[in-house]
Protein backbone atom coordinates (compact mmCIF):
# COMPACT_ATOMS: atom_id res chain seq x y z
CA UNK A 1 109.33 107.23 97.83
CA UNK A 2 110.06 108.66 94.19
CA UNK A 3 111.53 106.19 92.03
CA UNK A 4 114.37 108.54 91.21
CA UNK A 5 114.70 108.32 95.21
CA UNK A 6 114.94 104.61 95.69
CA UNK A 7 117.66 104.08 92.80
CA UNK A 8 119.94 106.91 94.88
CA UNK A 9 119.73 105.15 97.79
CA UNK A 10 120.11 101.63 96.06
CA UNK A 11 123.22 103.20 94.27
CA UNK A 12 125.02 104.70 96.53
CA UNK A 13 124.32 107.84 94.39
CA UNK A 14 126.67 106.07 91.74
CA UNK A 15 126.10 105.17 88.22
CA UNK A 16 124.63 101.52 87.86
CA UNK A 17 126.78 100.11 85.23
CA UNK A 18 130.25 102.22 85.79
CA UNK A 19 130.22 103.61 89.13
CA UNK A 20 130.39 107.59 87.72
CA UNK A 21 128.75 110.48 90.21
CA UNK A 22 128.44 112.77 87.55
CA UNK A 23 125.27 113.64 86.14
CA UNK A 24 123.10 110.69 87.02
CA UNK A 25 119.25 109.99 85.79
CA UNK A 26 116.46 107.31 85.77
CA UNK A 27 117.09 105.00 83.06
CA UNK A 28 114.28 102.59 82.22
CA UNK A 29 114.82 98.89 81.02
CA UNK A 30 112.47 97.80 78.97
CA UNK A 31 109.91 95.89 78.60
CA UNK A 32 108.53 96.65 81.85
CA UNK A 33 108.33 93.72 84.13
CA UNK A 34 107.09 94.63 87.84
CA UNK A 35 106.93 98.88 87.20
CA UNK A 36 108.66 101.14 89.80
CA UNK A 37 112.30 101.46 90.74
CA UNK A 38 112.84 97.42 89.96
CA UNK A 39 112.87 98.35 86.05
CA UNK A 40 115.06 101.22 86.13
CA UNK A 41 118.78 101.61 87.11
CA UNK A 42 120.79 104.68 87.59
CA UNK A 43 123.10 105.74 84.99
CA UNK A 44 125.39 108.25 84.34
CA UNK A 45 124.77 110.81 81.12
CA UNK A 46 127.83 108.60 79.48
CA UNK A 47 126.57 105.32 79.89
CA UNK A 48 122.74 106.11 79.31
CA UNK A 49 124.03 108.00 75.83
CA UNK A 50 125.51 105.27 74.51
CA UNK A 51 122.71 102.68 75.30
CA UNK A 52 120.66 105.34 73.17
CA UNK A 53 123.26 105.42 70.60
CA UNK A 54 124.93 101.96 70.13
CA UNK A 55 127.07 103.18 67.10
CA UNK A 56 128.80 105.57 69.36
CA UNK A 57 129.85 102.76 71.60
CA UNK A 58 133.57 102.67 73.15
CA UNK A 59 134.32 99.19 74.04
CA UNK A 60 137.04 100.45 77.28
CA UNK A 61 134.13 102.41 79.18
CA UNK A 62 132.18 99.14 79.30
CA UNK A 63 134.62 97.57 80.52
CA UNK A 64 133.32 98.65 83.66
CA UNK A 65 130.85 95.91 83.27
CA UNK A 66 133.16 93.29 84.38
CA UNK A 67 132.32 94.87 87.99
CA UNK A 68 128.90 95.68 87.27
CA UNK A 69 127.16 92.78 85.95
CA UNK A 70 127.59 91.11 89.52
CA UNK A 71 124.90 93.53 90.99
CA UNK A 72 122.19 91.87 92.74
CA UNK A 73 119.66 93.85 91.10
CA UNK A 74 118.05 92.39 87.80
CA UNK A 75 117.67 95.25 85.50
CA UNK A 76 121.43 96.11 85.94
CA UNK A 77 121.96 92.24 85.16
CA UNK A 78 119.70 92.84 82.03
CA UNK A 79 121.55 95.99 80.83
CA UNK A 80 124.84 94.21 81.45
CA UNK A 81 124.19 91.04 79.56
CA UNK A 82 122.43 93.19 76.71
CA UNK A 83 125.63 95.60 76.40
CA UNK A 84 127.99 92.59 76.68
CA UNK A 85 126.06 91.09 73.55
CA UNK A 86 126.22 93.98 71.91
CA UNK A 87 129.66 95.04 71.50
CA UNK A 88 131.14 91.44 70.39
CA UNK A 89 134.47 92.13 71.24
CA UNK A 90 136.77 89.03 72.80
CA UNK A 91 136.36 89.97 76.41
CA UNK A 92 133.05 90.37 76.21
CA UNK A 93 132.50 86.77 75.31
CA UNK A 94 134.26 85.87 77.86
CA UNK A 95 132.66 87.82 80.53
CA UNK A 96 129.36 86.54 79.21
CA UNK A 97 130.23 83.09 79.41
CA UNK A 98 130.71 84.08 83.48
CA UNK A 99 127.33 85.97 84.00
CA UNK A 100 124.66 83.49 85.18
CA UNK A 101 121.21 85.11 85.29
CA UNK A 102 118.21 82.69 85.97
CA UNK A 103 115.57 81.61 83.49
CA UNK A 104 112.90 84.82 83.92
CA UNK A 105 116.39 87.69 84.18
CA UNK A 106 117.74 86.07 80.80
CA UNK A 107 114.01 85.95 78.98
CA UNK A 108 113.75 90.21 80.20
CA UNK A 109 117.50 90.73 79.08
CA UNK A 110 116.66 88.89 75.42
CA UNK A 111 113.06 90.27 75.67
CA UNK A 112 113.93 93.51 73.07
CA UNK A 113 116.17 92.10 70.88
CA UNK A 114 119.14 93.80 71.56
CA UNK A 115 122.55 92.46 71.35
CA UNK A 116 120.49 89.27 69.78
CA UNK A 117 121.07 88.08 66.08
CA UNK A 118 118.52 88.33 63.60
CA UNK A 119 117.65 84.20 63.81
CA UNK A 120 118.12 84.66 67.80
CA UNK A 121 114.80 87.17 68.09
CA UNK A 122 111.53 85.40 68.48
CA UNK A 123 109.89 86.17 65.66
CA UNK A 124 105.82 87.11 65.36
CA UNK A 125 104.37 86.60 61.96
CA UNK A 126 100.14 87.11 61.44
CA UNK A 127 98.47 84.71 58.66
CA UNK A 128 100.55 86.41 55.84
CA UNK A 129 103.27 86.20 56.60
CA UNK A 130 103.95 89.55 57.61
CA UNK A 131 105.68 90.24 60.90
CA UNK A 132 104.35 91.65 63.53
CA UNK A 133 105.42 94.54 66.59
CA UNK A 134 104.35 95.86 69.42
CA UNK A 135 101.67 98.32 68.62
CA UNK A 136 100.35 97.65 65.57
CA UNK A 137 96.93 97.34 64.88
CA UNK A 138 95.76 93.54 63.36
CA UNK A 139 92.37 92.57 61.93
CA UNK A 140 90.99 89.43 62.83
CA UNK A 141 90.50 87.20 60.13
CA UNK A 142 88.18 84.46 61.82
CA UNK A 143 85.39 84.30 64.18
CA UNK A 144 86.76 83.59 67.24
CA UNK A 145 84.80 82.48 70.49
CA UNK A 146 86.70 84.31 73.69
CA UNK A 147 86.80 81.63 76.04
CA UNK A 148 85.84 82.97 79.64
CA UNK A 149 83.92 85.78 78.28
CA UNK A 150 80.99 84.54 76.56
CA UNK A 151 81.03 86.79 73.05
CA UNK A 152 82.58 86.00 69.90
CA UNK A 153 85.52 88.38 68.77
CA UNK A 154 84.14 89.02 64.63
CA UNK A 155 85.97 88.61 61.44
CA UNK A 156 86.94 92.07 60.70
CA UNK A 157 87.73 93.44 64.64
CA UNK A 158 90.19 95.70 64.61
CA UNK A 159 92.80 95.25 67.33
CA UNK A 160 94.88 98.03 68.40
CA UNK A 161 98.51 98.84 69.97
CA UNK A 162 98.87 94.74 69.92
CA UNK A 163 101.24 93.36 73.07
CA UNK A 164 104.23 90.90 71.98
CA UNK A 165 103.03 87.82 74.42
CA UNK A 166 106.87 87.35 75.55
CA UNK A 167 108.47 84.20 74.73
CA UNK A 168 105.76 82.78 73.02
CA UNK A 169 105.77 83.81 69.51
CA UNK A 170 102.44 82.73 68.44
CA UNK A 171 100.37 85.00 70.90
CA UNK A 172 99.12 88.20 70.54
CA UNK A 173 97.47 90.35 73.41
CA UNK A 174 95.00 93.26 73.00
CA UNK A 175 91.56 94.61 73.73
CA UNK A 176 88.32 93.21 71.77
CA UNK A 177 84.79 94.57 73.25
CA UNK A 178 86.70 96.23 76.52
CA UNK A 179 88.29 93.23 76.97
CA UNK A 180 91.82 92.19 77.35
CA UNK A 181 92.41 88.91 75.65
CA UNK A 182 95.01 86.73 73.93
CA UNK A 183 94.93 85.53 70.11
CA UNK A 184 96.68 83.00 68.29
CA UNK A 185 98.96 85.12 65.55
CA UNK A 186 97.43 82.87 62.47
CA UNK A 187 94.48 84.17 63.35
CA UNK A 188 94.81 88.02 62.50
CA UNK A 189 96.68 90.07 59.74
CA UNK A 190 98.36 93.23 59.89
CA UNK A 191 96.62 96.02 58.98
């Protein structure tokens, strides 16, 4: 079954977040966690524009998320704790202070940032200093044996499109010699 498939019939053929039948699509909430249908939701072309758009936000359509952000379903948990953080209005607080989501939901809602403060992200800084995102390329600045593997990642190796290790700020993943592996941040610099 098409993944576009399984969210209708999860739905109801209704939007995800505020319950709309009008022009509905796949929306996808990143970072992806399992793949398939469990990382998208349905949403209508209002909501999923002004996810896209946060400047363009009006406070009284979300309020639909006082309904919404009891769904079973994590990624429409995600998408309703991120929105709620986001707009920082009074009811929002207080609908936030409601919405329980356990330990692995919360760390994939606070997973991209949004809705976060600046000295809420976790932050992931290489030897200089300089901070790091998903999909830059690092050198590494030390010999490093690859335990498991049996070869010895160089001074010099270029890693490319990095991956954010989630909730742990001081790893790094990426591919050295074919092979996926995981590197301590103070051990490369951005390139």
């Amino acid at each position: 079954m098409s993944v576009e498939k399984e969210l209708k019939s999860r739905s109801g053929n209704k939007c995800e977040l505020c319950g709309s039948e009008d022009n509905l699509a796949v929306y996808k909430v990143s970072p992806e966690q399992t793949g398939g249908a469990s990382d998208c939701i349905m949403t209508c072309e209002v909501c999923a524009s002004q996810i896209e758009n946060p400047d363009s936000m009006d406070a009284n359509h979300w309020r639909c998320l006082n309904d919404s952000m009891w769904s079973t379903e994590p990624a429409v948990q995600v998408m309703a704790w991120r929105l709620l953080n986001r707009l920082k209005a009074d009811w929002t607080q207080d609908l936030l202070d409601m919405l329980y989501l356990d330990d692995e939901t919360l760390a994939w809602a606070k997973a991209d940032g949004d809705g976060l403060n600046e000295d809420e992200t976790d932050k992931y800084i290489d030897s200089n200093g300089a901070e790091l995102k998903a999909g830059d390329t690092v050198v590494i600045i030390k010999d490093l044996n690859v335990k498991g593997t049996g070869f010895v990642a160089k001074r010099g190796t270029a890693v490319r499109n990095i991956i954010l290790s989630h909730g742990d700020p001081e790893h790094i993943e990426g591919k050295v010699n074919g092979q996926h592996i995981y590197i301590l941040t103070k051990y490369v610099k951005k390139n």
